[in-house]
N, C-alpha and C. Protein backbone atom coordinates (compact mmCIF):
# COMPACT_ATOMS: atom_id res chain seq x y z
N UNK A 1 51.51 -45.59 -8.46
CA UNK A 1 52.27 -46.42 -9.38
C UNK A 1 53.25 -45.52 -10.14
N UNK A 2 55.01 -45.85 -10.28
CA UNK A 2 55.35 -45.24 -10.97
C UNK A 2 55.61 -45.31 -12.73
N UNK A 3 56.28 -44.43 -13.33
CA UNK A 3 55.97 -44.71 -14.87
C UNK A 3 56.97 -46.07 -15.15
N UNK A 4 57.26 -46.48 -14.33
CA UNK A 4 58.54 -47.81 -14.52
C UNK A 4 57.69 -49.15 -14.48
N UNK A 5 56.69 -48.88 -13.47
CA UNK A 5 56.15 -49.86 -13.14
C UNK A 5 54.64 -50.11 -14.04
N UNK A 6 53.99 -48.95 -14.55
CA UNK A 6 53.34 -48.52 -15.56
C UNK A 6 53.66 -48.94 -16.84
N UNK A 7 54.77 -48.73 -17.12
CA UNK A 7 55.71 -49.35 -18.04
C UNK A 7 55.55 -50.76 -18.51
N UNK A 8 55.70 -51.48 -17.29
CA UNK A 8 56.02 -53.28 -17.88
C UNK A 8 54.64 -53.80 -17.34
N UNK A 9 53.59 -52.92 -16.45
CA UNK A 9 52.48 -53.67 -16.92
C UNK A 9 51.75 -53.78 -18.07
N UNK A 10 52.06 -52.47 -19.36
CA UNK A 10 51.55 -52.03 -20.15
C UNK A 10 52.29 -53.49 -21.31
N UNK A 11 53.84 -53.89 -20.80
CA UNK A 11 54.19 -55.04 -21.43
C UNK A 11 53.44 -56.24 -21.01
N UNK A 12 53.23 -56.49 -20.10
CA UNK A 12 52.17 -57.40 -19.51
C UNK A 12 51.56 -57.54 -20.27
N UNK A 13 50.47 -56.97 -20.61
CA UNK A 13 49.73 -56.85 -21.53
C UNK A 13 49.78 -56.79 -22.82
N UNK A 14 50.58 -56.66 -23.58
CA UNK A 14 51.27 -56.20 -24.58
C UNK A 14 51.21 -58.08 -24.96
N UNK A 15 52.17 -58.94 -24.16
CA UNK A 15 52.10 -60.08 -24.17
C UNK A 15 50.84 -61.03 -24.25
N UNK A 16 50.08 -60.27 -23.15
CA UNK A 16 48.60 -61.31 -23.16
C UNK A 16 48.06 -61.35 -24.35
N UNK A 17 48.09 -59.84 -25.13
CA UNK A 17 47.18 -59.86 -26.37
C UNK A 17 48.20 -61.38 -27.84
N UNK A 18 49.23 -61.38 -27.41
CA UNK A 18 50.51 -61.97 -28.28
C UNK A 18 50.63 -63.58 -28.55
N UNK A 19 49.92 -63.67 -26.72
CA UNK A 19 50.57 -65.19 -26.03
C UNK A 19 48.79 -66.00 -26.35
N UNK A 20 48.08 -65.36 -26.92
CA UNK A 20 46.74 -65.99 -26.65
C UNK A 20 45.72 -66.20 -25.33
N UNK A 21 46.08 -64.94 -24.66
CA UNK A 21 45.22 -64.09 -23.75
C UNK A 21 45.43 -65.19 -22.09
N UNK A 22 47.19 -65.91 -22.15
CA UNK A 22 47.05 -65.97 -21.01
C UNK A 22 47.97 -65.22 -19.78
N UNK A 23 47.05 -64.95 -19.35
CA UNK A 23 47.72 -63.60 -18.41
C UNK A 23 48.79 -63.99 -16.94
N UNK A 24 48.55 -65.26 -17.20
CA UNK A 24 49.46 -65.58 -15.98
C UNK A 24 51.47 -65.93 -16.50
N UNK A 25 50.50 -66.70 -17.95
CA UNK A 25 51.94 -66.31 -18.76
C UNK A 25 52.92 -64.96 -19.32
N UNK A 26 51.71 -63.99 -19.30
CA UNK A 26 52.07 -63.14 -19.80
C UNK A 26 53.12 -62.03 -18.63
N UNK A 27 52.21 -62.48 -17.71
CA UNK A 27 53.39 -61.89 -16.06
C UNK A 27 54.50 -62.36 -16.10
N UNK A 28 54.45 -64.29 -16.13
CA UNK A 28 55.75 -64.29 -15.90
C UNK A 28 56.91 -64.05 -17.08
N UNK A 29 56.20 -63.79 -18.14
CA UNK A 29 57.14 -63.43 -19.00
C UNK A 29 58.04 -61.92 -18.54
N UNK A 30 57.17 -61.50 -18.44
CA UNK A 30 58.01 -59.74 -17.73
C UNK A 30 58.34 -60.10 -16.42
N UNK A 31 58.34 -60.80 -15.92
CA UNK A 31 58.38 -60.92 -14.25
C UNK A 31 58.46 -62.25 -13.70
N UNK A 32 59.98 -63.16 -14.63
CA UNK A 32 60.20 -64.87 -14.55
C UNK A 32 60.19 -65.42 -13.52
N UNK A 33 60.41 -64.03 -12.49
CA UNK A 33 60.86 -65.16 -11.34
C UNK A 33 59.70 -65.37 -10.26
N UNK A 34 58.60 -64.88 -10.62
CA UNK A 34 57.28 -65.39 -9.87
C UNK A 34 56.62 -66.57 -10.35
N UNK A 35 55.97 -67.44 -9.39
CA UNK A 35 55.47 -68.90 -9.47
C UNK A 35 54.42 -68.27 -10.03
N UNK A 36 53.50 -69.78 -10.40
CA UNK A 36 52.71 -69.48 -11.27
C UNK A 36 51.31 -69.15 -10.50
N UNK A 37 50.81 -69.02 -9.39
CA UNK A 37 49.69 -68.56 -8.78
C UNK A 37 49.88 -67.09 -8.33
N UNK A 38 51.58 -66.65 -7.64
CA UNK A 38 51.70 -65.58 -7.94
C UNK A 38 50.74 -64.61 -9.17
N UNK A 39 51.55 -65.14 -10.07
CA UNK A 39 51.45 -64.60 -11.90
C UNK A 39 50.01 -64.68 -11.92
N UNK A 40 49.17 -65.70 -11.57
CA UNK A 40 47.59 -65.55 -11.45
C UNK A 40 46.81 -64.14 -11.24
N UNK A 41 47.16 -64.50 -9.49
CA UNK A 41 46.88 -63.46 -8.65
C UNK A 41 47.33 -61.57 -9.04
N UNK A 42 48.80 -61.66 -9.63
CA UNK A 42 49.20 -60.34 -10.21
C UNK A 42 48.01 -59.66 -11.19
N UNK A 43 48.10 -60.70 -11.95
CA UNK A 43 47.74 -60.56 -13.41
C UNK A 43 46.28 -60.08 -13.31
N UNK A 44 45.85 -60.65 -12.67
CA UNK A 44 44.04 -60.49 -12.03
C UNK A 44 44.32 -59.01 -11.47
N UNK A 45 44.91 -58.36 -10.80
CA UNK A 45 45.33 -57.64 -9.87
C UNK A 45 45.48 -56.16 -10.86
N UNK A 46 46.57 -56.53 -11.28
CA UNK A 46 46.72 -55.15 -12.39
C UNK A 46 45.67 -54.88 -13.40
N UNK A 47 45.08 -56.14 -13.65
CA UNK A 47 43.80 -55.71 -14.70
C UNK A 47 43.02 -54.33 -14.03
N UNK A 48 42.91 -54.58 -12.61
CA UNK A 48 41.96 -53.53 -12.05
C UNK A 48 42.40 -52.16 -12.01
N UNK A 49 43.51 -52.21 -12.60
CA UNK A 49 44.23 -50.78 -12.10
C UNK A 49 43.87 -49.47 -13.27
N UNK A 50 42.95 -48.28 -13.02
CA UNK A 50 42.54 -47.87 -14.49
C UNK A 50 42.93 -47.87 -15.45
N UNK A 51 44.64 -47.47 -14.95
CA UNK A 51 45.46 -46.54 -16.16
C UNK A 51 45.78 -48.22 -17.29
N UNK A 52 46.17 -49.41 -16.14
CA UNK A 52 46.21 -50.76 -17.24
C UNK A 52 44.83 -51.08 -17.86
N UNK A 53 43.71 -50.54 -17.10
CA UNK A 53 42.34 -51.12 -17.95
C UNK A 53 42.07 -50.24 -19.03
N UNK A 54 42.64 -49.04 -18.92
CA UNK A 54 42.14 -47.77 -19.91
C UNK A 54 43.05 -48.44 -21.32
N UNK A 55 44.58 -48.76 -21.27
CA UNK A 55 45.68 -49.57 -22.10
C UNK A 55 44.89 -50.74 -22.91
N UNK A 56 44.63 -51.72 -21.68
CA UNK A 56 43.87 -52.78 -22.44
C UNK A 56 42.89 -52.43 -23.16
N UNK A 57 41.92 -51.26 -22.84
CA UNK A 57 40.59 -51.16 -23.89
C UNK A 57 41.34 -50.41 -25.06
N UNK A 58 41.94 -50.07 -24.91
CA UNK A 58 42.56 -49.01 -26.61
C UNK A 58 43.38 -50.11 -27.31
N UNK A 59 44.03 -50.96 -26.67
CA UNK A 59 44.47 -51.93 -27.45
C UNK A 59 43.22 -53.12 -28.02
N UNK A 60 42.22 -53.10 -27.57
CA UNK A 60 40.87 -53.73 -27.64
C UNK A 60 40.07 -52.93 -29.16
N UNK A 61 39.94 -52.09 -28.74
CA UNK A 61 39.46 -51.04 -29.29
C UNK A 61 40.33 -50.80 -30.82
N UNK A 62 41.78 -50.70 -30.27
CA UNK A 62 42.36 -50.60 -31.85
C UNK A 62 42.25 -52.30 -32.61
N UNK A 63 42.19 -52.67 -32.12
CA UNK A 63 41.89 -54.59 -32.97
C UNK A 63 40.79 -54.28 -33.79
N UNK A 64 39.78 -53.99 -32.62
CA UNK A 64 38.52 -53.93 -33.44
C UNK A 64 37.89 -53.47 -34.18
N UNK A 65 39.17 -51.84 -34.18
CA UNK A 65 39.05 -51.08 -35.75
C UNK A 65 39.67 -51.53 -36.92
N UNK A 66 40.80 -52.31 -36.62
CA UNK A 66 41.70 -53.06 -37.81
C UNK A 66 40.86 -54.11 -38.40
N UNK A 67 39.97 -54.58 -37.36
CA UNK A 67 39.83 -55.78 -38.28
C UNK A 67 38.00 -55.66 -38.61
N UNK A 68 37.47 -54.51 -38.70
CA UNK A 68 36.35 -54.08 -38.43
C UNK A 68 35.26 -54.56 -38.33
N UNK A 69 35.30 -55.41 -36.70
CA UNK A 69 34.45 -56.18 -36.05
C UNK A 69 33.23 -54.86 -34.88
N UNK A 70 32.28 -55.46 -35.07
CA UNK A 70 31.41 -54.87 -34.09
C UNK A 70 30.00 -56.12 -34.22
N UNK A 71 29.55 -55.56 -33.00
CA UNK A 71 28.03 -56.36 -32.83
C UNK A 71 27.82 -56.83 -34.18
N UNK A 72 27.19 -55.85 -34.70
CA UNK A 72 26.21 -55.56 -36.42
C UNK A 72 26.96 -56.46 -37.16
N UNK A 73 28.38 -56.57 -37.29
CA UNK A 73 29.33 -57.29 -38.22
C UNK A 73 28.91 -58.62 -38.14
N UNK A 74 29.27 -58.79 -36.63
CA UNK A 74 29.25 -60.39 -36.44
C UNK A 74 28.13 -60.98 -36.41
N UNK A 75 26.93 -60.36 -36.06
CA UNK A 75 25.90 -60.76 -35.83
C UNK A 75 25.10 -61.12 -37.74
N UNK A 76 25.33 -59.90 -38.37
CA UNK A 76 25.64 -60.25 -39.80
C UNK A 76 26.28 -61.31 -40.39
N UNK A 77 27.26 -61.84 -40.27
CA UNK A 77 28.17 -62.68 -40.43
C UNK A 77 27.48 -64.57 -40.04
N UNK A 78 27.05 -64.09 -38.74
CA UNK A 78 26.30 -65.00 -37.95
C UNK A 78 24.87 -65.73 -38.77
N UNK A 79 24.29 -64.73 -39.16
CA UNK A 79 22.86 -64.67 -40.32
C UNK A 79 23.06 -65.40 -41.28
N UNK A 80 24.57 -64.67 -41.59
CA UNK A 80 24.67 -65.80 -43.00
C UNK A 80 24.92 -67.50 -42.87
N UNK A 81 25.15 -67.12 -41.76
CA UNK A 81 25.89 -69.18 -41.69
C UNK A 81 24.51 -69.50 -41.38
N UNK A 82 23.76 -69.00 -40.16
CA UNK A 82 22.28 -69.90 -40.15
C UNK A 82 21.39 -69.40 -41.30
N UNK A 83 21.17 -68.78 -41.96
CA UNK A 83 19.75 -68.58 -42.59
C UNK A 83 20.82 -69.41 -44.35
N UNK A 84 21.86 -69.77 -44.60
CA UNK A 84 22.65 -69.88 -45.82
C UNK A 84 22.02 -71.16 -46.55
N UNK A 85 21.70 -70.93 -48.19
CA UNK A 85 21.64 -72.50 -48.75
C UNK A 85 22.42 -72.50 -49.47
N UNK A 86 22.80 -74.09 -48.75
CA UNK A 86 24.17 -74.90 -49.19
C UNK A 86 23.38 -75.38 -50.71
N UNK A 87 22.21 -75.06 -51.36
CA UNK A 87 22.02 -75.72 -52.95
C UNK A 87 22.73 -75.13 -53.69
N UNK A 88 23.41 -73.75 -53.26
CA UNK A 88 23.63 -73.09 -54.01
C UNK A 88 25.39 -73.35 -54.67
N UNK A 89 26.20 -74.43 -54.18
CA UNK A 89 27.00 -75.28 -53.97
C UNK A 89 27.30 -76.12 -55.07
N UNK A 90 25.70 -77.12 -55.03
CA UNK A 90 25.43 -78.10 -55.59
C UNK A 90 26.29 -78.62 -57.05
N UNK A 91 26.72 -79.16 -57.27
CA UNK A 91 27.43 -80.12 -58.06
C UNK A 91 28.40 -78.72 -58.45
N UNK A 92 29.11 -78.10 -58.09
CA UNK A 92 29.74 -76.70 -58.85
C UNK A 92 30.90 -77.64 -59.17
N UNK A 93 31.92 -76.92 -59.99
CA UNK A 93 33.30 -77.49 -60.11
C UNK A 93 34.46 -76.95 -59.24
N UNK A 94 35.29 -77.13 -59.32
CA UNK A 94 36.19 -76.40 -58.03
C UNK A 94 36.60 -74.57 -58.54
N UNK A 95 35.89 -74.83 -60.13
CA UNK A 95 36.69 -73.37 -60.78
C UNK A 95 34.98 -72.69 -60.69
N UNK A 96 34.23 -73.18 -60.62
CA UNK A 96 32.52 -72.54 -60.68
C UNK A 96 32.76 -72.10 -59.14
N UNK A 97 33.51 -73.21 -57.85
CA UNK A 97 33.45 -72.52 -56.63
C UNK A 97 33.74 -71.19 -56.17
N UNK A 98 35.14 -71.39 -57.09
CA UNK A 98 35.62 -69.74 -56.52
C UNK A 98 34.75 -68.72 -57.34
N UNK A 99 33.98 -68.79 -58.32
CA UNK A 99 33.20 -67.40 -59.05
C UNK A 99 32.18 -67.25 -57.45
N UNK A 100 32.07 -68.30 -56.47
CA UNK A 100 30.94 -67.75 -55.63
C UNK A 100 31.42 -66.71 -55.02
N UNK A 101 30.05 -65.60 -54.68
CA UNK A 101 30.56 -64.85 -54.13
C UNK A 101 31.34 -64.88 -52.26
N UNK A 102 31.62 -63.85 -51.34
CA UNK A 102 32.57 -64.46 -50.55
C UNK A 102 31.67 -64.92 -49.33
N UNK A 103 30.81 -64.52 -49.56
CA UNK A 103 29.50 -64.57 -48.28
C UNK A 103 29.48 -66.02 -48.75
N UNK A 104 29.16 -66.30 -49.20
CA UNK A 104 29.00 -68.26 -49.47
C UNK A 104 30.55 -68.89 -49.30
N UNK A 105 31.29 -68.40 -50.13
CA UNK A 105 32.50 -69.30 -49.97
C UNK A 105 33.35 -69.50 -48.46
N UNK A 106 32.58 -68.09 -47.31
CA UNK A 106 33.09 -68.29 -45.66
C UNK A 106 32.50 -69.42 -45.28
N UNK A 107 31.51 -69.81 -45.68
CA UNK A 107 30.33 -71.37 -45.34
C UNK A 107 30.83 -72.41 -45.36
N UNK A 108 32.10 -72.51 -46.36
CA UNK A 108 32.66 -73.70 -46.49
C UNK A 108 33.60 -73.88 -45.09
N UNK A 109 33.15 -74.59 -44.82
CA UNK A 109 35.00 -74.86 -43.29
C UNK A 109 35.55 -76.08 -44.17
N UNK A 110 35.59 -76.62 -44.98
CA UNK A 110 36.66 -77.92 -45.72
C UNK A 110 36.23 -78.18 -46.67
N UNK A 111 36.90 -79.06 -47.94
CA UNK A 111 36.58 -79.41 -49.01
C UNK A 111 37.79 -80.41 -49.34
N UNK A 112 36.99 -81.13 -50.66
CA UNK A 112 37.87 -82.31 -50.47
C UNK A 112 37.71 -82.35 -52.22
N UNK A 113 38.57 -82.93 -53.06
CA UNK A 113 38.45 -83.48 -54.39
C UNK A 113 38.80 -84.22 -54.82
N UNK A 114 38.00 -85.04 -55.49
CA UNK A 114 38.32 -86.40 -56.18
C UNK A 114 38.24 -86.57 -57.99
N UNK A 115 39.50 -86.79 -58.55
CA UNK A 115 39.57 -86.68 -60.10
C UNK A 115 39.40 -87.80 -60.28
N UNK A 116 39.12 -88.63 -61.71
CA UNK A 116 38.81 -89.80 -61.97
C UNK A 116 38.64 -89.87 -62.87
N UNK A 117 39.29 -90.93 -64.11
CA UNK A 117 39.67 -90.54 -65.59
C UNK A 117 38.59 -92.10 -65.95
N UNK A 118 37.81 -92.01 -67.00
CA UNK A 118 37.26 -93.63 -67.36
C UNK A 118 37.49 -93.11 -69.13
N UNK A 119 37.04 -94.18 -69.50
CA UNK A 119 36.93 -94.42 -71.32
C UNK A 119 35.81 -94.65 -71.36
N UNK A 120 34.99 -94.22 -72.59
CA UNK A 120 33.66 -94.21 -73.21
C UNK A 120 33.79 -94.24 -74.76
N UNK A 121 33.73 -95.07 -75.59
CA UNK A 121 33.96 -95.46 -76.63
C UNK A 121 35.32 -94.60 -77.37
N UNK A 122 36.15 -94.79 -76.83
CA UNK A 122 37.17 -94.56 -77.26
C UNK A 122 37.80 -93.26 -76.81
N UNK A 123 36.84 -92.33 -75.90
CA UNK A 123 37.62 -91.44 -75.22
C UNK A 123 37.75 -91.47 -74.14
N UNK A 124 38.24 -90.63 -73.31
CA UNK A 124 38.73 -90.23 -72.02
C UNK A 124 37.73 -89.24 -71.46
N UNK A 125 37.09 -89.68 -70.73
CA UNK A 125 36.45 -88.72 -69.83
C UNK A 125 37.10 -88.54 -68.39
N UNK A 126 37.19 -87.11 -68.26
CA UNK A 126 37.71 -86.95 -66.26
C UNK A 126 36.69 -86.37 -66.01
N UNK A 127 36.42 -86.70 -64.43
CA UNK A 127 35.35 -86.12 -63.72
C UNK A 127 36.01 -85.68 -62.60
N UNK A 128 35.52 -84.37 -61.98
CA UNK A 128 36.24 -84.18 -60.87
C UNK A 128 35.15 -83.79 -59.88
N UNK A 129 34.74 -84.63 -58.82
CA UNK A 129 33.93 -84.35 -57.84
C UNK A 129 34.55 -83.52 -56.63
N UNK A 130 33.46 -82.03 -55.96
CA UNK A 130 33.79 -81.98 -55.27
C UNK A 130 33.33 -82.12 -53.82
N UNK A 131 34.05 -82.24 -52.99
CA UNK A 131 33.10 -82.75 -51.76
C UNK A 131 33.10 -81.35 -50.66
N UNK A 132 32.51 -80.85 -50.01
CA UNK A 132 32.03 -79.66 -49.40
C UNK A 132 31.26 -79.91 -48.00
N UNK A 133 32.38 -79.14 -46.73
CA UNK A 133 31.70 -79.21 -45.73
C UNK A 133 31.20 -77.89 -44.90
N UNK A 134 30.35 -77.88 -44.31
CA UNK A 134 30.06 -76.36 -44.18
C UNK A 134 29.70 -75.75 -43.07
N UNK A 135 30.12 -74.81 -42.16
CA UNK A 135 29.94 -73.87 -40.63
C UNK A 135 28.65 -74.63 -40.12
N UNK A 136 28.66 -74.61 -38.92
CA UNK A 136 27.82 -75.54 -38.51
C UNK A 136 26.91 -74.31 -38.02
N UNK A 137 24.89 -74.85 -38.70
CA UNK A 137 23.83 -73.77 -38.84
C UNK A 137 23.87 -73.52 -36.94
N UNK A 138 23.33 -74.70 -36.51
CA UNK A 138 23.26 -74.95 -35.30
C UNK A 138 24.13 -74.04 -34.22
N UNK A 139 25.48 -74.20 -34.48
CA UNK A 139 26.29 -73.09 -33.74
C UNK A 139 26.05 -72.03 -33.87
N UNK A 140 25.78 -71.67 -35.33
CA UNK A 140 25.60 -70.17 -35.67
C UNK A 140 24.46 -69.46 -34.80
N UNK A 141 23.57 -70.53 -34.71
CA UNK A 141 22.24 -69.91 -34.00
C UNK A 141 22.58 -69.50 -32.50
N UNK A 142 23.26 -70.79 -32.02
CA UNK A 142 23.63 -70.44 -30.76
C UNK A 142 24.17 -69.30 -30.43
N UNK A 143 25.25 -69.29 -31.34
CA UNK A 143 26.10 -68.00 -31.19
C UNK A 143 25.08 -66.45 -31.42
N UNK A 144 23.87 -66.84 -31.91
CA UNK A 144 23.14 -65.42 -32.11
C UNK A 144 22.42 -65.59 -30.99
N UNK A 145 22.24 -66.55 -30.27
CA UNK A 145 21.19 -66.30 -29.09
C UNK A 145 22.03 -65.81 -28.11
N UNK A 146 23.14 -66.09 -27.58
CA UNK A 146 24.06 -66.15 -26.86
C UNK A 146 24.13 -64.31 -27.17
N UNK A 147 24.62 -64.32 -27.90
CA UNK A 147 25.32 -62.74 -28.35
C UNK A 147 24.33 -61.81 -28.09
N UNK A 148 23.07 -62.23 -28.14
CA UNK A 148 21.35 -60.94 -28.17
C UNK A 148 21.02 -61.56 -26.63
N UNK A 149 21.28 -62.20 -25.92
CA UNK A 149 20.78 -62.60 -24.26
C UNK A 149 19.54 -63.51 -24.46
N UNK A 150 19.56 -64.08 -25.42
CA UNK A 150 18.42 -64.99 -25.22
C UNK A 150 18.47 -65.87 -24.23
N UNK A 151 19.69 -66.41 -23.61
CA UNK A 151 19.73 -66.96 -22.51
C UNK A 151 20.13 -66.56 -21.25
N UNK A 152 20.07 -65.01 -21.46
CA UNK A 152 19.94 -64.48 -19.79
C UNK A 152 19.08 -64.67 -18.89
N UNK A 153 17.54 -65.27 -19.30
CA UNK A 153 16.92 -64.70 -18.06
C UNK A 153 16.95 -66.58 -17.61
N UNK A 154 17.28 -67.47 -18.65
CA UNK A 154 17.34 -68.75 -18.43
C UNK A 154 19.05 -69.06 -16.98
N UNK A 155 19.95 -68.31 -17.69
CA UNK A 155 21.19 -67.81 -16.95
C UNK A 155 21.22 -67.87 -15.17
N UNK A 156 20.40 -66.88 -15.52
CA UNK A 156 20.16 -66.03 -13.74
C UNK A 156 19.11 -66.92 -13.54
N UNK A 157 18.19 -67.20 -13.79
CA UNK A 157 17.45 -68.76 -13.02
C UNK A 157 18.50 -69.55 -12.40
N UNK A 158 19.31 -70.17 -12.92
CA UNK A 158 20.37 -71.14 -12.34
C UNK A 158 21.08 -70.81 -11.73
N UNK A 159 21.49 -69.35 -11.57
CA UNK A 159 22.30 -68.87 -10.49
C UNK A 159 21.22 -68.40 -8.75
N UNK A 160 20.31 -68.22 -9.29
CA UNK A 160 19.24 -68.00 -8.20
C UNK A 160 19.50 -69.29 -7.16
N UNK A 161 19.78 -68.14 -5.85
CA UNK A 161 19.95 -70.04 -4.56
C UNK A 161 18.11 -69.54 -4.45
N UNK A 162 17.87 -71.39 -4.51
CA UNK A 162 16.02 -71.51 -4.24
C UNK A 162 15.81 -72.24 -2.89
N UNK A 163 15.36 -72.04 -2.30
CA UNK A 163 15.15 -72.60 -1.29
C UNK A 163 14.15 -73.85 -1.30
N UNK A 164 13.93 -74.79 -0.65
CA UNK A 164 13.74 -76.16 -0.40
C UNK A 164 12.29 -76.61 -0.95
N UNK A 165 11.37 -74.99 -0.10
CA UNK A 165 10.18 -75.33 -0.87
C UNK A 165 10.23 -74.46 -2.17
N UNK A 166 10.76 -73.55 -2.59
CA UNK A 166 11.09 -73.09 -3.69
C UNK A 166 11.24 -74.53 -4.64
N UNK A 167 12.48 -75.06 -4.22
CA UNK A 167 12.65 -76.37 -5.65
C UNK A 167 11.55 -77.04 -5.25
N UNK A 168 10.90 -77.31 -4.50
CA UNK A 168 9.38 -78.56 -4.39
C UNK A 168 8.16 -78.39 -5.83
N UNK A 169 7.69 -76.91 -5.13
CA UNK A 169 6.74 -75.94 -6.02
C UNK A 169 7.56 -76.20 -7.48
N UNK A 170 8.56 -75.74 -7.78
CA UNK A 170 9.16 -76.07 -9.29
C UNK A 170 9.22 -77.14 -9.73
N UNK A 171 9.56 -78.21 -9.14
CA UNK A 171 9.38 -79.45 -9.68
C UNK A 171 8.01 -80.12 -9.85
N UNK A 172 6.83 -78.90 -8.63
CA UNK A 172 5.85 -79.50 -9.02
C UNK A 172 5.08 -79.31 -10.08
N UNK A 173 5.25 -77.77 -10.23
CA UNK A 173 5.05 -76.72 -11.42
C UNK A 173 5.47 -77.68 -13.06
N UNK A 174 6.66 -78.21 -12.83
CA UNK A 174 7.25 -78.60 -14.19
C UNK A 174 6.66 -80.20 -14.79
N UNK A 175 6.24 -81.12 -13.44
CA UNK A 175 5.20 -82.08 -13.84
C UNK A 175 4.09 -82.12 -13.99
N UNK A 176 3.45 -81.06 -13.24
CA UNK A 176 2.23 -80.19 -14.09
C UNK A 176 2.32 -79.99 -15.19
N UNK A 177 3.06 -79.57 -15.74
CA UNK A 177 3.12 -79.25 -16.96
C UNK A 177 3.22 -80.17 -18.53
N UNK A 178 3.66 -81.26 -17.80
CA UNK A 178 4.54 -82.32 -18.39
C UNK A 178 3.22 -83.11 -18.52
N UNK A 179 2.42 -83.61 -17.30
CA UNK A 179 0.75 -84.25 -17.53
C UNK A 179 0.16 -82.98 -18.61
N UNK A 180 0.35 -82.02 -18.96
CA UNK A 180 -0.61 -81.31 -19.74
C UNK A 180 -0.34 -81.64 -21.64
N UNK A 181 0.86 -81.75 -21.26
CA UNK A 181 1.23 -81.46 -22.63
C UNK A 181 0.75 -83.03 -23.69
C-alpha cells in the first residue's frame, strides 16, 4: 500500500468516527464514485489492513482517554442506575433538585413542571410540582449482564447446530423439568 493510498483510508476513517460509524458512507465520501455495495465490501476490506486497524484503535483509544471511559467506569455508572433510590427525589423542588449530587441527577432521563397559583384566605399560594422520569433499572441490569458475559454460555448454546436427537433429548430434558417444578 502506498502512503497516498494510506492516506485517504486513514480519511475513511476519520469520517466513520464523524458520520456515526457508517463505513460504507464513510468510503463513499472519499471515494463518490463507488456504488454502495462496492463502499460495503471496501470498507469491510480496509478495516483488515494493520496499518488502518492500528489508526482505528489509537483513534479508539484516544476517545476513550478524552472522555475517560473504561470497563470499571461504565460498569460503575451502570450500578448506579440499577442499585439507585428514586426516594431520594421525592417531593424535592426543582431548586432542592439541582443541590443533588451528580450521581443521582444522571438518573433522571426527563422531567416535567407544573406551577399553580390558588387563594387561601386571602393569600396566594403557588405550588410547583415536579414530575421525574428515570434510566430504566431493568436496562441497566441488562447492560451489566451483557458487559460481564452473563449471557455467553446461554449465547453459544444457540449458535451450537444440534442434531435431531440432540433437540429430542432437550426438549425432553426441558419437560422434565417443567413436570418437576
Amino acid at each position: 500500500m502506498t502512503d497516498k493510498t494510506f492516506q485517504k483510508y486513514k480519511l475513511v476513517i476519520d469520517e466513520w468516527f464523524t458520520n456515526g460509524f457508517n463505513g460504507a458512507k464513510a468510503y463513499q465520501k472519499i471515494y463518490p464514485r463507488s456504488s454502495d455495495e462496492t463502499a460495503k465490501v471496501e470498507f469491510s476490506r480496509i478495516l483488515t489492513i494493520p496499518n488502518v486497524e492500528n489508526y482505528k484503535k489509537g483513534k479508539q483509544d484516544s476517545a476513550q482517554d478524552t472522555l475517560r471511559t473504561s470497563h470499571e467506569v461504565l460498569l460503575k455508572e451502570l450500578e448506579n442506575w440499577a442499585y439507585s433510590d428514586i426516594t431520594e427525589t421525592l417531593l424535592l423542588s426543582p431548586e432542592e433538585l439541582k443541590k443533588l449530587t451528580p450521581e443521582v441527577r444522571r438518573l433522571i432521563a426527563r422531567f416535567e413542571t407544573n406551577t399553580r397559583s390558588y387563594t387561601v384566605d386571602d393569600r396566594v399560594v403557588t405550588e410547583t410540582n415536579v414530575k421525574l422520569w428515570f434510566v430504566s433499572k431493568e436496562k441497566a441490569m441488562d447492560m451489566i449482564l451483557k458487559h460481564t458475559g452473563f449471557y455467553l454460555e446461554d449465547n453459544v448454546q444457540k449458535n451450537q447446530a444440534m442434531t435431531e436427537d440432540e433437540k429430542l433429548k432437550r426438549l425432553s430434558d426441558l419437560k422434565a423439568k417443567i413436570l418437576q417444578s
